[in-house]
PDB file of N, CA and C in Angstrom:
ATOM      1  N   UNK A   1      75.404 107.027 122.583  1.00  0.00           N
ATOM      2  CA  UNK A   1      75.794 105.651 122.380  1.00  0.00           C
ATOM      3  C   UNK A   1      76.044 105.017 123.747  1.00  0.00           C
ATOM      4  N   UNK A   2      75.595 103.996 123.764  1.00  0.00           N
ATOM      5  CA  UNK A   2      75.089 102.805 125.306  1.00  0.00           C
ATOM      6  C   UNK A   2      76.171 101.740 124.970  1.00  0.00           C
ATOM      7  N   UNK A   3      77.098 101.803 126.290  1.00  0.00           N
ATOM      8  CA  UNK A   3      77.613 100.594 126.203  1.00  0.00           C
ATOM      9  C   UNK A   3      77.499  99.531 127.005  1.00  0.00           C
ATOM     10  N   UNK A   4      77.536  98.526 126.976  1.00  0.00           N
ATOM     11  CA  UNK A   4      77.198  97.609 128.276  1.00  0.00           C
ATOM     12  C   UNK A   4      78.134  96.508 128.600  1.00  0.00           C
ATOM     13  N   UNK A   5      78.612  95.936 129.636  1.00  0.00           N
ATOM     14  CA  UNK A   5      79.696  94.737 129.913  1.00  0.00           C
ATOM     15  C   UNK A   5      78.684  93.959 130.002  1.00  0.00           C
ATOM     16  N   UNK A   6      79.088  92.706 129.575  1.00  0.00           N
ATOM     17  CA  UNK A   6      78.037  91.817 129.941  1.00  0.00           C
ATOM     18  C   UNK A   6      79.074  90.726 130.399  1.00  0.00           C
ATOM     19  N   UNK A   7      78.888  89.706 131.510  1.00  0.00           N
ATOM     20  CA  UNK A   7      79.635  88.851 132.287  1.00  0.00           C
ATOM     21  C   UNK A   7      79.223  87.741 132.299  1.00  0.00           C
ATOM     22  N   UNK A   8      79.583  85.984 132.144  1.00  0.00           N
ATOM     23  CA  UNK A   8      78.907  85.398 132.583  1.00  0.00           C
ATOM     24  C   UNK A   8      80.033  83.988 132.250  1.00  0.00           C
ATOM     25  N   UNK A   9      79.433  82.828 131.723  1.00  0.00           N
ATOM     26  CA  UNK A   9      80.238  81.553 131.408  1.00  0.00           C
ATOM     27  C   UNK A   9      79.692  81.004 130.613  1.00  0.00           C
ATOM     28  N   UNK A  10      80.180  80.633 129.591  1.00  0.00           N
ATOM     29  CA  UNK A  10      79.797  79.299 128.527  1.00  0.00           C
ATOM     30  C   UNK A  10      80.249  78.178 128.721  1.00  0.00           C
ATOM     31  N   UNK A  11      79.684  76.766 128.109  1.00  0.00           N
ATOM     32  CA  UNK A  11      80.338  75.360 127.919  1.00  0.00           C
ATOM     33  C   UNK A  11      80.770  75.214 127.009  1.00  0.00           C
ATOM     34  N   UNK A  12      81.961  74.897 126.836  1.00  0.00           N
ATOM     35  CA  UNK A  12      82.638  74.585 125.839  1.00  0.00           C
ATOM     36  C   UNK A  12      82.973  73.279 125.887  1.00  0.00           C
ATOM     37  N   UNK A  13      83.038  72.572 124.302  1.00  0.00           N
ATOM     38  CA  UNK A  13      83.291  70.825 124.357  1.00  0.00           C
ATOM     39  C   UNK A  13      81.777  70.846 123.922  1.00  0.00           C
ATOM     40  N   UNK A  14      81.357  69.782 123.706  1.00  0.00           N
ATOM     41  CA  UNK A  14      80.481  68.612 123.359  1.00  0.00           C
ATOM     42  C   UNK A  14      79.799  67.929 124.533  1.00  0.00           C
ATOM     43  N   UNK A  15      80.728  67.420 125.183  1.00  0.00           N
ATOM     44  CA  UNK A  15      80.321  66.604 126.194  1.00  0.00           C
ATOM     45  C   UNK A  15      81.123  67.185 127.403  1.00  0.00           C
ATOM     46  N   UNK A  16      79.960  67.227 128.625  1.00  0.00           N
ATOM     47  CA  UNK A  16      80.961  68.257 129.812  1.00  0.00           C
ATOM     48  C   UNK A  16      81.979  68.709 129.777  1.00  0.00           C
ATOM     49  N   UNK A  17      81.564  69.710 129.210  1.00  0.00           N
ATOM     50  CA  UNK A  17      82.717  70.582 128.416  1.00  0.00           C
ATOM     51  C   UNK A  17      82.983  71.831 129.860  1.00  0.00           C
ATOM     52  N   UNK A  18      84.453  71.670 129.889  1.00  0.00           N
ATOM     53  CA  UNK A  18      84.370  73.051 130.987  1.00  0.00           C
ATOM     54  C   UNK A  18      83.625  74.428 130.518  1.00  0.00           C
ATOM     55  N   UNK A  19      82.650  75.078 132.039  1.00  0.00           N
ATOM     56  CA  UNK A  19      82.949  76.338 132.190  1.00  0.00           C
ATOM     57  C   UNK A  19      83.909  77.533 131.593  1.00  0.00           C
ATOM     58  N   UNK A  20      83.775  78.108 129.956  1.00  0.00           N
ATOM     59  CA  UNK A  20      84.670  79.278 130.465  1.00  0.00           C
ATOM     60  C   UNK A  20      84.159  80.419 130.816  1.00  0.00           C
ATOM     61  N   UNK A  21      85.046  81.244 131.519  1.00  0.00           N
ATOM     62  CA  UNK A  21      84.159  82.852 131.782  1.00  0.00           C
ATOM     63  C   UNK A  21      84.348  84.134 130.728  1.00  0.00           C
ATOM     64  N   UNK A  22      83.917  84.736 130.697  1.00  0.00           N
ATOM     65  CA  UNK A  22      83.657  85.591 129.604  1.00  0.00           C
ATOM     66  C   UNK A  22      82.756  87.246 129.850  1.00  0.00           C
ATOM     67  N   UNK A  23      83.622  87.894 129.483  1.00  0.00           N
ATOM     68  CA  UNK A  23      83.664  89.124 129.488  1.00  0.00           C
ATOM     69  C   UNK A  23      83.375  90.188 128.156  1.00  0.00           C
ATOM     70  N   UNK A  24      82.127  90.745 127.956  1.00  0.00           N
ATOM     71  CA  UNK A  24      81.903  91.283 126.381  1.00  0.00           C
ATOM     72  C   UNK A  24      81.224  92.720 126.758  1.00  0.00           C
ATOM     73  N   UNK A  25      81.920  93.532 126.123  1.00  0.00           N
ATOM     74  CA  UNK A  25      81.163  94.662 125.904  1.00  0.00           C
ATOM     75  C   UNK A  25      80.559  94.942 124.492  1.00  0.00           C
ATOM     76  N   UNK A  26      79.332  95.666 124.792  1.00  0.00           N
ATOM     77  CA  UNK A  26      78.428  95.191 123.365  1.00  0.00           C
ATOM     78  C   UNK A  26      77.713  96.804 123.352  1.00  0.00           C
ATOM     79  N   UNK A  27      77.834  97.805 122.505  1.00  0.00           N
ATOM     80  CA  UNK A  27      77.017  98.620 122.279  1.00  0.00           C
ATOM     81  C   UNK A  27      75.604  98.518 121.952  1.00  0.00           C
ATOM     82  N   UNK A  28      74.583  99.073 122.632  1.00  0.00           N
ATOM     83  CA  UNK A  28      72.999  98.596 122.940  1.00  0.00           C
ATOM     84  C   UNK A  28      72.319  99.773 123.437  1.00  0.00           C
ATOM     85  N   UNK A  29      71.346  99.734 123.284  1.00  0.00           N
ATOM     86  CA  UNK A  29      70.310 100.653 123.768  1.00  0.00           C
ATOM     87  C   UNK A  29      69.892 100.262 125.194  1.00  0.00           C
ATOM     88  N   UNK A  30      69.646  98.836 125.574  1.00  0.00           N
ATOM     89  CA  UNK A  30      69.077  98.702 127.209  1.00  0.00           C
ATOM     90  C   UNK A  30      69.757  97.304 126.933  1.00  0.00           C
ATOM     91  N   UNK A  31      69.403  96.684 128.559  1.00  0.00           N
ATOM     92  CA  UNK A  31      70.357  95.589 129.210  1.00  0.00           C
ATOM     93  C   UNK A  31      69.888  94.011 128.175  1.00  0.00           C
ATOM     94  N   UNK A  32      68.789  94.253 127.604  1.00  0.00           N
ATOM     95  CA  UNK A  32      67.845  93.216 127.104  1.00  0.00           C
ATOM     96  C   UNK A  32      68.962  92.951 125.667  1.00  0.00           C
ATOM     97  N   UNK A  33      68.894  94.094 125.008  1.00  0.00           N
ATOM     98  CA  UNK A  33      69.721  94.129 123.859  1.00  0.00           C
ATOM     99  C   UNK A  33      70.850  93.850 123.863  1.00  0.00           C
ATOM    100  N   UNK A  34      71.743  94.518 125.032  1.00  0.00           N
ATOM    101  CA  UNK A  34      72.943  93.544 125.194  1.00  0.00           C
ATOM    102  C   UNK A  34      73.156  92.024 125.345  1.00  0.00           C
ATOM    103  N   UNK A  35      72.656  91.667 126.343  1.00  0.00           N
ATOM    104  CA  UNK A  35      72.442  90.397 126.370  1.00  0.00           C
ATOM    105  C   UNK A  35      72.009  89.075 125.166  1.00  0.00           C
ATOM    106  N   UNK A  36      71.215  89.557 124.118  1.00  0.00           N
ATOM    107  CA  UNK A  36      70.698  89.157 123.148  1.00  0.00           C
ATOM    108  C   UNK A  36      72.179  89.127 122.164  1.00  0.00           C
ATOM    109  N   UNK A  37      72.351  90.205 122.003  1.00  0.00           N
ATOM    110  CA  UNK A  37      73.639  90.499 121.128  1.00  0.00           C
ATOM    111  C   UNK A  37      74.772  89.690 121.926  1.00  0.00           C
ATOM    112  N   UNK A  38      75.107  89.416 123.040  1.00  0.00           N
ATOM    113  CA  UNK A  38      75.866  88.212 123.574  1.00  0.00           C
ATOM    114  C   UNK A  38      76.033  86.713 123.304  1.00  0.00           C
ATOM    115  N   UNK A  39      74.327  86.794 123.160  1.00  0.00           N
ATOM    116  CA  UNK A  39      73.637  85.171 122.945  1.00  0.00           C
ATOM    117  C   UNK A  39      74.014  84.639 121.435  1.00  0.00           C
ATOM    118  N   UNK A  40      73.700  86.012 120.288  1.00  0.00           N
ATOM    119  CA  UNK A  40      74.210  85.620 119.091  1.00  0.00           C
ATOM    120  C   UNK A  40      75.259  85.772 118.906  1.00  0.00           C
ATOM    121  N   UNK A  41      76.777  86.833 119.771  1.00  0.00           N
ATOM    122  CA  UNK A  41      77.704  86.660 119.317  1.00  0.00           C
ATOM    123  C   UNK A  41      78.437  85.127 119.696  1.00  0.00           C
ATOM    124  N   UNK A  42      78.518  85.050 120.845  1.00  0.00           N
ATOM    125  CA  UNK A  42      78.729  83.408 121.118  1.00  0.00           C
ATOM    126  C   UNK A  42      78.446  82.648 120.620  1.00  0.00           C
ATOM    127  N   UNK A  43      76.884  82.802 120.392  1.00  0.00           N
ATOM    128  CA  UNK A  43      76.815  81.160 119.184  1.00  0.00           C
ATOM    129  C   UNK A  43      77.150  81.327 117.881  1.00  0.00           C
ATOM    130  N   UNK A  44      77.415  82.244 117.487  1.00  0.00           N
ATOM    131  CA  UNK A  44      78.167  82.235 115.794  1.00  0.00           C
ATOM    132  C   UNK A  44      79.811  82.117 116.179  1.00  0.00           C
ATOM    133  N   UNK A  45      80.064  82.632 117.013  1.00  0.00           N
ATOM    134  CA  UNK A  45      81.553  82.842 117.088  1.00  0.00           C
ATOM    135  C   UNK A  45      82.149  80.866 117.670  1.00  0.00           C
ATOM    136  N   UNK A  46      81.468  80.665 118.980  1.00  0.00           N
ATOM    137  CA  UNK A  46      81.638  79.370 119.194  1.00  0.00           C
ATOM    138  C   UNK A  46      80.856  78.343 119.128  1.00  0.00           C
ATOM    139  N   UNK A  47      79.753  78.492 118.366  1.00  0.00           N
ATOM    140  CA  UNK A  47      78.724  77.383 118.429  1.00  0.00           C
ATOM    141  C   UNK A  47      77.919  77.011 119.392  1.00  0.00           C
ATOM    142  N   UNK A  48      78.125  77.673 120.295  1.00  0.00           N
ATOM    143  CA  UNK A  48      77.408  77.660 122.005  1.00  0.00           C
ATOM    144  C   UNK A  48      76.298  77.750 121.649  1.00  0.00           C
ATOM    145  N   UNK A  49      75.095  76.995 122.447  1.00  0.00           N
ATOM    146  CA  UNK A  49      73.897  76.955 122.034  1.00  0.00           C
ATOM    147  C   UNK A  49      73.211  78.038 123.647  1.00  0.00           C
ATOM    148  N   UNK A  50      72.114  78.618 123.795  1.00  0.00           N
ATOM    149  CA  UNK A  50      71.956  79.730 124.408  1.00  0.00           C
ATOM    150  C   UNK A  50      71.502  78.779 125.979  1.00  0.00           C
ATOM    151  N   UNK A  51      71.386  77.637 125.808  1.00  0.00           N
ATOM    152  CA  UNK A  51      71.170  76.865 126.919  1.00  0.00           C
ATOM    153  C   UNK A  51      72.590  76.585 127.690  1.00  0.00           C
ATOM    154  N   UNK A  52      73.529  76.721 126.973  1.00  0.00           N
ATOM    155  CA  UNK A  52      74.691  76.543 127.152  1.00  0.00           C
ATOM    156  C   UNK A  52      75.520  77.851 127.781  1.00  0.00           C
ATOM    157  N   UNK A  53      75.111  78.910 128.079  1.00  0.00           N
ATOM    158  CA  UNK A  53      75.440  80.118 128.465  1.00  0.00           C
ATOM    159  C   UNK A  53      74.343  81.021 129.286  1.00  0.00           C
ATOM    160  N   UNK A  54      75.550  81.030 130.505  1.00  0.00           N
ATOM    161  CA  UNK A  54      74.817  81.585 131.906  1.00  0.00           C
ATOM    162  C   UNK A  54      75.751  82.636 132.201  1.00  0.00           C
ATOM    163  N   UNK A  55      74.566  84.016 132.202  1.00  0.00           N
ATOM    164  CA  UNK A  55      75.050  85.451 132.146  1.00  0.00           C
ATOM    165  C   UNK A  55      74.467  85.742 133.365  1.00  0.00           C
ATOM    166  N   UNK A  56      76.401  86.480 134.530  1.00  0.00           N
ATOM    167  CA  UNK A  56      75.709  86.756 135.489  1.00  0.00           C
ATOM    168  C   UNK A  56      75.733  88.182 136.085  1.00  0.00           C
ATOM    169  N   UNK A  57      75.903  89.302 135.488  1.00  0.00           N
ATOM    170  CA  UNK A  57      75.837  89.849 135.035  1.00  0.00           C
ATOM    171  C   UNK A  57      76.264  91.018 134.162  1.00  0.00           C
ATOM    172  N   UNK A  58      75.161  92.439 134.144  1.00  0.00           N
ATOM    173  CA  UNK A  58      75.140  93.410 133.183  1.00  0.00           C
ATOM    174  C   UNK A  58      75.528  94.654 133.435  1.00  0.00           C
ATOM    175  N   UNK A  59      76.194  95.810 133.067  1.00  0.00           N
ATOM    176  CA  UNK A  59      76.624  96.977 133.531  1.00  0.00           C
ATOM    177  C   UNK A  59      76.926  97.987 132.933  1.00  0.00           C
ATOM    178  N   UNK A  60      76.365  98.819 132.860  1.00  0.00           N
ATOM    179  CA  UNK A  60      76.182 100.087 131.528  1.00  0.00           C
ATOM    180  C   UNK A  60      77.982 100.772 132.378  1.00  0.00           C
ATOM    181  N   UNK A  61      78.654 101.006 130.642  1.00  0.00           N
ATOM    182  CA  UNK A  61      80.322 101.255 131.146  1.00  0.00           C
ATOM    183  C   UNK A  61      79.970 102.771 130.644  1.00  0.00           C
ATOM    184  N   UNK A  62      81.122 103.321 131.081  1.00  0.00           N
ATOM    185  CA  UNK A  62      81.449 104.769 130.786  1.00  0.00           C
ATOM    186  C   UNK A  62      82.049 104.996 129.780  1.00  0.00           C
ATOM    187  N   UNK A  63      81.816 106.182 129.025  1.00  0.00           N
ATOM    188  CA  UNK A  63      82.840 105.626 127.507  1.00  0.00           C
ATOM    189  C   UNK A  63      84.280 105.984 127.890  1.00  0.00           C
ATOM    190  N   UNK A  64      84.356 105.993 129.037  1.00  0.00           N
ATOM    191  CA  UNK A  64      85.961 106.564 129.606  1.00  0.00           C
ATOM    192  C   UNK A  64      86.625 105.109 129.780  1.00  0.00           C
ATOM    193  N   UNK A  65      85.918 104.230 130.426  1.00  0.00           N
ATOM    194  CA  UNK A  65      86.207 102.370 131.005  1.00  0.00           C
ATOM    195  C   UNK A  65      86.156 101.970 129.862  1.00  0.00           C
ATOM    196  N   UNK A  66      85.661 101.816 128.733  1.00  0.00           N
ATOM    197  CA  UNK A  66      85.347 101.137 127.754  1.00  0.00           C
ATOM    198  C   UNK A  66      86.896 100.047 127.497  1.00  0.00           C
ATOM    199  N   UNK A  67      87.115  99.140 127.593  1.00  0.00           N
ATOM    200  CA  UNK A  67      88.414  98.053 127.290  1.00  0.00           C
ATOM    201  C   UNK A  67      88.417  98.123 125.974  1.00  0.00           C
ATOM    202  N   UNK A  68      87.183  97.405 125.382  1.00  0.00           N
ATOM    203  CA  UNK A  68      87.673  96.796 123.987  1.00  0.00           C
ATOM    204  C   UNK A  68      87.835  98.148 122.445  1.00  0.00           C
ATOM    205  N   UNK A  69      88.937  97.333 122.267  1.00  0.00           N
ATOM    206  CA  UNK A  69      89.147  98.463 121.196  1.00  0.00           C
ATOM    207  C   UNK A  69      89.031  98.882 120.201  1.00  0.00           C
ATOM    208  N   UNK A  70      87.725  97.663 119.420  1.00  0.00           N
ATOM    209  CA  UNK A  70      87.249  98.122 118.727  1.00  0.00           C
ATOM    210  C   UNK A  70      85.891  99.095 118.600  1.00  0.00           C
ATOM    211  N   UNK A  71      85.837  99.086 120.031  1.00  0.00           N
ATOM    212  CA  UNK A  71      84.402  99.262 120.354  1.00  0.00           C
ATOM    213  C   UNK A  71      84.639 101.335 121.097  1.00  0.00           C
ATOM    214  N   UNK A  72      85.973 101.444 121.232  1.00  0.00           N
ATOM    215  CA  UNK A  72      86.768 102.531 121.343  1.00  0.00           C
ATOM    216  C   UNK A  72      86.635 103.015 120.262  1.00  0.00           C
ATOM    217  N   UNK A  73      87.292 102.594 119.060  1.00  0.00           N
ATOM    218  CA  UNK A  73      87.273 103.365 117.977  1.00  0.00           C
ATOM    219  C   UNK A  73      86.242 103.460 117.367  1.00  0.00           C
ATOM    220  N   UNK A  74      85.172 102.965 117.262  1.00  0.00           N
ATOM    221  CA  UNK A  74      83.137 103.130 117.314  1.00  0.00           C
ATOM    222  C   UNK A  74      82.945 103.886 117.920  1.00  0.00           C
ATOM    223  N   UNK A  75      83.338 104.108 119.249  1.00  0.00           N
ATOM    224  CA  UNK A  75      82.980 105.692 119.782  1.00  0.00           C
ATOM    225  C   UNK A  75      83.693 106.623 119.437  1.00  0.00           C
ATOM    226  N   UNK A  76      84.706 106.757 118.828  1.00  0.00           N
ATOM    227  CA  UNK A  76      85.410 108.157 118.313  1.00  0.00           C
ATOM    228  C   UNK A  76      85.433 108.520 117.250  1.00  0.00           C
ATOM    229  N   UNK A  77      84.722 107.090 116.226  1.00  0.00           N
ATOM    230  CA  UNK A  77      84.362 107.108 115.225  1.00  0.00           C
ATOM    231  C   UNK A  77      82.974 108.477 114.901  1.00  0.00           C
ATOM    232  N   UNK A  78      82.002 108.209 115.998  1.00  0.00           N
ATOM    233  CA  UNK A  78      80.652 108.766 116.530  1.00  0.00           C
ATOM    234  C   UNK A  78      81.281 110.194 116.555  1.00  0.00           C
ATOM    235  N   UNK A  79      82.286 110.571 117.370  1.00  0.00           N
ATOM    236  CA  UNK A  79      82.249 111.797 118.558  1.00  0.00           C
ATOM    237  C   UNK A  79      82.626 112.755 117.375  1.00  0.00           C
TER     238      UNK A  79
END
């Protein structure tokens, strides 16, 4: 099991909407898949449209670093 950080900023608002930054780890097979799985979690979660989100970048984590915790208990779920 592949995990990946993916880094970058969305617009938020309607109209010049600030920059926020954003930090996601996403279980994936390669960097393509993460990223993709970024693009749809953001726009379902905030409506962000994929023009609207600039990823800078990608980084395969260790399952030792892993932060998020649901994504912890998916791997121990596995092990």
């Amino acid at each position: 099991m592949k995990v990946h950080r993916v880094e970058g900023r969305f617009r938020m608002g309607k109209r010049k909407g600030e920059w926020q930054r954003f930090s996601k780890e996403v279980i994936s097979d390669t960097e393509e898949d993460a990223i993709e799985k970024v693009y749809s979690l953001l726009g379902s979660k905030h409506r962000v449209k994929r023009t609207n989100i600039k990823i800078y970048d990608t980084e395969k984590v260790d399952e030792e670093e892993v932060e998020d915790h649901m994504i912890q208990d998916r791997i121990e779920m596995e092990d």
